[in-house]
PDB file of N, CA and C in Angstrom:
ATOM      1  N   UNK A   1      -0.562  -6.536  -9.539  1.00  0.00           N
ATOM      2  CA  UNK A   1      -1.992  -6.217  -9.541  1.00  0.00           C
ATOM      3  C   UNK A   1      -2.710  -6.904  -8.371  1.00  0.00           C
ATOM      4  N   UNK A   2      -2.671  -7.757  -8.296  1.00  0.00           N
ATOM      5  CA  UNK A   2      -2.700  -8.801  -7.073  1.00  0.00           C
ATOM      6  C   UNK A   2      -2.859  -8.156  -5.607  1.00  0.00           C
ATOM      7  N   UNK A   3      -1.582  -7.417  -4.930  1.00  0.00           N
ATOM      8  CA  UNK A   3      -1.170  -6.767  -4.141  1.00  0.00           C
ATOM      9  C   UNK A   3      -2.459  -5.494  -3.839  1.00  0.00           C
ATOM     10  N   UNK A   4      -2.198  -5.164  -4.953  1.00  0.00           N
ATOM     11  CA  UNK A   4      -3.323  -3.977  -5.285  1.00  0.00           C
ATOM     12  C   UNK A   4      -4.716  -4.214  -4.717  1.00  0.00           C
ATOM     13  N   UNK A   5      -5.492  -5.484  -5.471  1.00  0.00           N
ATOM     14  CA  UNK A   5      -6.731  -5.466  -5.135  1.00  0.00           C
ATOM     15  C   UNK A   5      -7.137  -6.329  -3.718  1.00  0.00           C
ATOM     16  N   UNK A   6      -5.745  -6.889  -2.898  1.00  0.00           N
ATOM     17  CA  UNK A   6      -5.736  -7.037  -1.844  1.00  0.00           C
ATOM     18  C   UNK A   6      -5.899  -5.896  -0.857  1.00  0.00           C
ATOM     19  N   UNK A   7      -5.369  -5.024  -0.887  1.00  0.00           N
ATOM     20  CA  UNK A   7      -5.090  -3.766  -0.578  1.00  0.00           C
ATOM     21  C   UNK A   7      -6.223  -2.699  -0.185  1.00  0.00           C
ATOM     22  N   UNK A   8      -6.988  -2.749  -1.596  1.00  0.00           N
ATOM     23  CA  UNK A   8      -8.298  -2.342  -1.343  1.00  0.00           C
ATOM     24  C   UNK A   8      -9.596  -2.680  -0.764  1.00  0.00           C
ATOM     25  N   UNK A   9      -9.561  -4.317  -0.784  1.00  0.00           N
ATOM     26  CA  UNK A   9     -10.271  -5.038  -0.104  1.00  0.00           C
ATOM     27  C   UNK A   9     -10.226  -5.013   1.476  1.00  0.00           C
ATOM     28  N   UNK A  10      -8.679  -4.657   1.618  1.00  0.00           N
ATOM     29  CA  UNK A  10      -8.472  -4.200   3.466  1.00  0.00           C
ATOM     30  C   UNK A  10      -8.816  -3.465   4.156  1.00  0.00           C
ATOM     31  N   UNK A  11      -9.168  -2.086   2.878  1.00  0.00           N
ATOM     32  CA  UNK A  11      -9.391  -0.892   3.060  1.00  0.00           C
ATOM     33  C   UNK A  11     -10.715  -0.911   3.710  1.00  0.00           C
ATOM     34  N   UNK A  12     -11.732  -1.762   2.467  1.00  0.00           N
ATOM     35  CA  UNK A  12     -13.004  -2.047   2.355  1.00  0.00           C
ATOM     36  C   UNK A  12     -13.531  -2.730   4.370  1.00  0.00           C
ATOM     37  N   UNK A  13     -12.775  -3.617   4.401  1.00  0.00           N
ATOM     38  CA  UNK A  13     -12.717  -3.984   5.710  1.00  0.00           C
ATOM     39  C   UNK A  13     -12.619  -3.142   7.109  1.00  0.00           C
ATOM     40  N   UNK A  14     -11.868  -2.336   6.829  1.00  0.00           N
ATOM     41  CA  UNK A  14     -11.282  -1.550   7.940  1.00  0.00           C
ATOM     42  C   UNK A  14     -12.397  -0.075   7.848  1.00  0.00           C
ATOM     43  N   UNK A  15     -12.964   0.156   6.756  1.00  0.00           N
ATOM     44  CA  UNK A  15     -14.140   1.560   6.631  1.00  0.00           C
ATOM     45  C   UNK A  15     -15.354   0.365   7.277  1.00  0.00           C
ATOM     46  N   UNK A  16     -15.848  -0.694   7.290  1.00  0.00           N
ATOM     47  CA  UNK A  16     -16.714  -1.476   7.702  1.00  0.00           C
ATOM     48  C   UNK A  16     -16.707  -1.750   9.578  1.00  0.00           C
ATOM     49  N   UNK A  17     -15.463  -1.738   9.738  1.00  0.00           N
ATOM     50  CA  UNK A  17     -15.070  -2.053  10.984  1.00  0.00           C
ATOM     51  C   UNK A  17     -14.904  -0.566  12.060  1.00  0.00           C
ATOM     52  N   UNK A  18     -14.857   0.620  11.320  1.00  0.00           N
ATOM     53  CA  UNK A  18     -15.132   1.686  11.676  1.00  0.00           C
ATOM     54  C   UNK A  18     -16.477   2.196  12.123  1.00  0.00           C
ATOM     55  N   UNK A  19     -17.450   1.757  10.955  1.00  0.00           N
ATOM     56  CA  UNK A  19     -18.695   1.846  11.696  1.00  0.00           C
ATOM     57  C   UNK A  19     -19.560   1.214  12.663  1.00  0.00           C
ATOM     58  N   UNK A  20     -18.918   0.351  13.082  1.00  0.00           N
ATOM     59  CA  UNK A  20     -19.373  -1.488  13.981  1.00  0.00           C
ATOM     60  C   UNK A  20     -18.437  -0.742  15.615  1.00  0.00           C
ATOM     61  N   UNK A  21     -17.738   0.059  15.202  1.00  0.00           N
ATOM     62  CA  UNK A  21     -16.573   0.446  16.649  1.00  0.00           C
ATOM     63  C   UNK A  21     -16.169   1.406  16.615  1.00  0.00           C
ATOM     64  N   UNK A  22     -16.120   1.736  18.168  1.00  0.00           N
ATOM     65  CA  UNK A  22     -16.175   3.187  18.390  1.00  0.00           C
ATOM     66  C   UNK A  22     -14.524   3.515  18.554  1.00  0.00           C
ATOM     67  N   UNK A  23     -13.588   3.081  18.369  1.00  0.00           N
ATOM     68  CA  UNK A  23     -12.342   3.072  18.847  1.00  0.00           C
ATOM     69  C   UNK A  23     -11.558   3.400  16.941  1.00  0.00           C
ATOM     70  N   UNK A  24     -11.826   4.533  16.798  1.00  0.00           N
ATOM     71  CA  UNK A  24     -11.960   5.071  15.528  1.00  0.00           C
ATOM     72  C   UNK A  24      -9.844   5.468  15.445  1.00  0.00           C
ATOM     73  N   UNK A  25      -9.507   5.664  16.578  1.00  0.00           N
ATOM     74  CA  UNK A  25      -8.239   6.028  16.156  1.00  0.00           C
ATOM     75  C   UNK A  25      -7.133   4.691  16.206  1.00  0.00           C
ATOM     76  N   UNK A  26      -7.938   3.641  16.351  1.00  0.00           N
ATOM     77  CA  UNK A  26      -7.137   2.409  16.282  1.00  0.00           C
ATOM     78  C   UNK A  26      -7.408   2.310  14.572  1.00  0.00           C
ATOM     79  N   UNK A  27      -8.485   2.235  14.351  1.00  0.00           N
ATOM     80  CA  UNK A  27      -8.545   1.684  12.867  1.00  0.00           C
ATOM     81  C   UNK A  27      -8.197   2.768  12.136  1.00  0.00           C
ATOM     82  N   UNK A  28      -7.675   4.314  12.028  1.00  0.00           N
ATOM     83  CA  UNK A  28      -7.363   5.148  11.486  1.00  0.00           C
ATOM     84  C   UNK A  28      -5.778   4.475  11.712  1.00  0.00           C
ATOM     85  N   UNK A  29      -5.038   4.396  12.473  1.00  0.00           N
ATOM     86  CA  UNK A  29      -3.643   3.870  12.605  1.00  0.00           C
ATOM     87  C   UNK A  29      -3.331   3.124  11.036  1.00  0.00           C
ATOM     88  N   UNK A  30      -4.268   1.724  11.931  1.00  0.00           N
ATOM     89  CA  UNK A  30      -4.641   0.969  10.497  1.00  0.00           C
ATOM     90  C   UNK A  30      -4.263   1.362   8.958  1.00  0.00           C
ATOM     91  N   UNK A  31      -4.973   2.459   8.793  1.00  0.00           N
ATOM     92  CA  UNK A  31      -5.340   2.878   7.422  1.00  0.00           C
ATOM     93  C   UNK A  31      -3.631   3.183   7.125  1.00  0.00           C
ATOM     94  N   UNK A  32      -3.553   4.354   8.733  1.00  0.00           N
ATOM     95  CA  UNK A  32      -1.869   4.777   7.551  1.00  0.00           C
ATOM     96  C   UNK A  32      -0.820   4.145   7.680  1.00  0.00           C
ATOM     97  N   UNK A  33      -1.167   2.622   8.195  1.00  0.00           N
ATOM     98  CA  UNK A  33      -0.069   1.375   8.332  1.00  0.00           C
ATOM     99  C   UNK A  33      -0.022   1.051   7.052  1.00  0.00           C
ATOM    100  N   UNK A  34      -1.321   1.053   6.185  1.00  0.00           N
ATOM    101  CA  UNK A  34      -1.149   0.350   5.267  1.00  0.00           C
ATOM    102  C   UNK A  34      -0.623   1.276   3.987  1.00  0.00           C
ATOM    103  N   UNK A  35      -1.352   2.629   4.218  1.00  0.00           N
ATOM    104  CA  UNK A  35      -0.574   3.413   3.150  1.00  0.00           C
ATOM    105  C   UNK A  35       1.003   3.590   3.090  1.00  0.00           C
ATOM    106  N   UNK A  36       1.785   3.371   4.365  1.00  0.00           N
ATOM    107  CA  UNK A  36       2.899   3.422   4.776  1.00  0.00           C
ATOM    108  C   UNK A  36       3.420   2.536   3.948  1.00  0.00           C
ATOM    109  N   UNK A  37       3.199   0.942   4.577  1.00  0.00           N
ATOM    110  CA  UNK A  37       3.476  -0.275   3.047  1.00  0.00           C
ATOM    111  C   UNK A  37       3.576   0.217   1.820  1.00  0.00           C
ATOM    112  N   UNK A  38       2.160   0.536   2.131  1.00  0.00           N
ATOM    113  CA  UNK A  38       1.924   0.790   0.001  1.00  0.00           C
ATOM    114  C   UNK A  38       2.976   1.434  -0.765  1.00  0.00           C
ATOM    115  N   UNK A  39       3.292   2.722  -0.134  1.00  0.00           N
ATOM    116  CA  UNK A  39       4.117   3.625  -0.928  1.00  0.00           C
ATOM    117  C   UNK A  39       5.543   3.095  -0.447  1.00  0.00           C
ATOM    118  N   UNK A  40       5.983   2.387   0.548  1.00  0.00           N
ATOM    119  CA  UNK A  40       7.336   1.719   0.771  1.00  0.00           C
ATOM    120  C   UNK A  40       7.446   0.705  -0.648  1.00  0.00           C
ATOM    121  N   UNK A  41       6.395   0.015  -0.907  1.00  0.00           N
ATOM    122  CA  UNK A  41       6.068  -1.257  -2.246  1.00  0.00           C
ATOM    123  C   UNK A  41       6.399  -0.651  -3.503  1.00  0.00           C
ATOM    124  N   UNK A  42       5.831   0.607  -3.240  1.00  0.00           N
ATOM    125  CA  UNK A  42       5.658   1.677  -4.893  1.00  0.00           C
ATOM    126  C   UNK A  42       7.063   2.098  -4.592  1.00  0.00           C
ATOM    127  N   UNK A  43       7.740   2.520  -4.130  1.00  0.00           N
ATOM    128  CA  UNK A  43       9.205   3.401  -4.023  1.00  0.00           C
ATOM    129  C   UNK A  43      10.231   2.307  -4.435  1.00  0.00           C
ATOM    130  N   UNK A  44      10.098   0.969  -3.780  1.00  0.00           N
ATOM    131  CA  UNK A  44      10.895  -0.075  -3.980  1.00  0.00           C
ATOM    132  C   UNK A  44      10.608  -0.497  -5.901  1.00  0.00           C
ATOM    133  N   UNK A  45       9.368  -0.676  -6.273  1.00  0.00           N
ATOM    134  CA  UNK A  45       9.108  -0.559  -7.497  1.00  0.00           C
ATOM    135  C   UNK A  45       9.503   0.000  -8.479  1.00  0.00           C
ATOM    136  N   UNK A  46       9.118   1.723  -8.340  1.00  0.00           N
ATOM    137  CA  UNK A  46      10.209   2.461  -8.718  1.00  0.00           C
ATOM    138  C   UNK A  46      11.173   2.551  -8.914  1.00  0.00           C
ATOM    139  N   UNK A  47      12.520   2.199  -7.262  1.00  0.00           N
ATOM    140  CA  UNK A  47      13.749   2.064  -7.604  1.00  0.00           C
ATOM    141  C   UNK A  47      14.522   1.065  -8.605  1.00  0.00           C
ATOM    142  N   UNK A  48      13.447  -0.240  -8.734  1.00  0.00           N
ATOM    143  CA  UNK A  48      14.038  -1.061  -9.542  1.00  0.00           C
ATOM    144  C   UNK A  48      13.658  -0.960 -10.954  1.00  0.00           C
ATOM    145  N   UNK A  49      12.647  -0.737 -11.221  1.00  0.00           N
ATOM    146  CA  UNK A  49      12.505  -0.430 -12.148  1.00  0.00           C
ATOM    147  C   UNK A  49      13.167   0.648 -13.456  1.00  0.00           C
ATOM    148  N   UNK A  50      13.510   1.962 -12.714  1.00  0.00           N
ATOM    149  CA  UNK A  50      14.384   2.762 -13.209  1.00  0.00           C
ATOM    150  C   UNK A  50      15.857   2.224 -13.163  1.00  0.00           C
ATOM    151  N   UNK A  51      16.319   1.577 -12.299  1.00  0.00           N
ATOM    152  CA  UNK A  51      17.728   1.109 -12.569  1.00  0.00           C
ATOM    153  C   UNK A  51      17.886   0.118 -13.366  1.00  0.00           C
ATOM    154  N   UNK A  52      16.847  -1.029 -13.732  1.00  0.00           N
ATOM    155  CA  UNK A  52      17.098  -1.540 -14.665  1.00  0.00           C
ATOM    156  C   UNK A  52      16.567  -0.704 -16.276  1.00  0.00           C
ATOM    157  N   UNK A  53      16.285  -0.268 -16.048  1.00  0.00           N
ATOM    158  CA  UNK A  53      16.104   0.720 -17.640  1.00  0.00           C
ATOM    159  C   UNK A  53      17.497   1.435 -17.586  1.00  0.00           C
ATOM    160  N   UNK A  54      18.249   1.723 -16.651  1.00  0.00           N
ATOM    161  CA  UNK A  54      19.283   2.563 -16.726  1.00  0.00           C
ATOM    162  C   UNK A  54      19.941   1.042 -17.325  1.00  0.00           C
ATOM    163  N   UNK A  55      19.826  -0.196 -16.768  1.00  0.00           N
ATOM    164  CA  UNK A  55      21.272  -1.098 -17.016  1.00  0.00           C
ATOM    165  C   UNK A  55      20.758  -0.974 -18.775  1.00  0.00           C
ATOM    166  N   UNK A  56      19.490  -1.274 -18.829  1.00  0.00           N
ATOM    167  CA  UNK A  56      19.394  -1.718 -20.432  1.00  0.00           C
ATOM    168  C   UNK A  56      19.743  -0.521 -21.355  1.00  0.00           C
ATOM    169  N   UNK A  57      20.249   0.661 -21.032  1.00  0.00           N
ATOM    170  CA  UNK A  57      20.656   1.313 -21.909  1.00  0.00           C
ATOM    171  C   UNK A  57      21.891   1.735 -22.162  1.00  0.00           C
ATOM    172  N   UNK A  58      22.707   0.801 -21.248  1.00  0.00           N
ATOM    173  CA  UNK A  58      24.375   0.732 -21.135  1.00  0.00           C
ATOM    174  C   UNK A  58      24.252  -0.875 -22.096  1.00  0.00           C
ATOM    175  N   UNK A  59      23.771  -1.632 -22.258  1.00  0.00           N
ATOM    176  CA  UNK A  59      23.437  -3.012 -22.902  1.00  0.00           C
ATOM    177  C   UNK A  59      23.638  -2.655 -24.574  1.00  0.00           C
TER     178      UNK A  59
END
């Protein structure tokens, strides 16, 4: 959860820093650097998560 509301707070930062500067396709990069993470975090999540439900039902 943690991760999460870090996350959004960056977001919050980077839509702030958009309107202060005109160099709009640097901080768009930005944005899908971080969605890039995000869903690399969520996929890794995922993978473990389902494989250990797979171990606990050989248990």
């Amino acid at each position: 959860m943690r991760k999460i509301f870090q996350i959004n707070g960056h977001i919050d930062n980077v839509q702030q820093q958009q309107k202060s500067s005109s160099s709009l396709m640097d901080n768009s990069l930005g944005i899908l650097s971080i969605f890039r993470y995000y869903s690399k975090f969520m996929l890794i999540f995922y993978y473990y998560s389902s494989v250990h439900m797979h171990i606990m039902k050989h248990i």
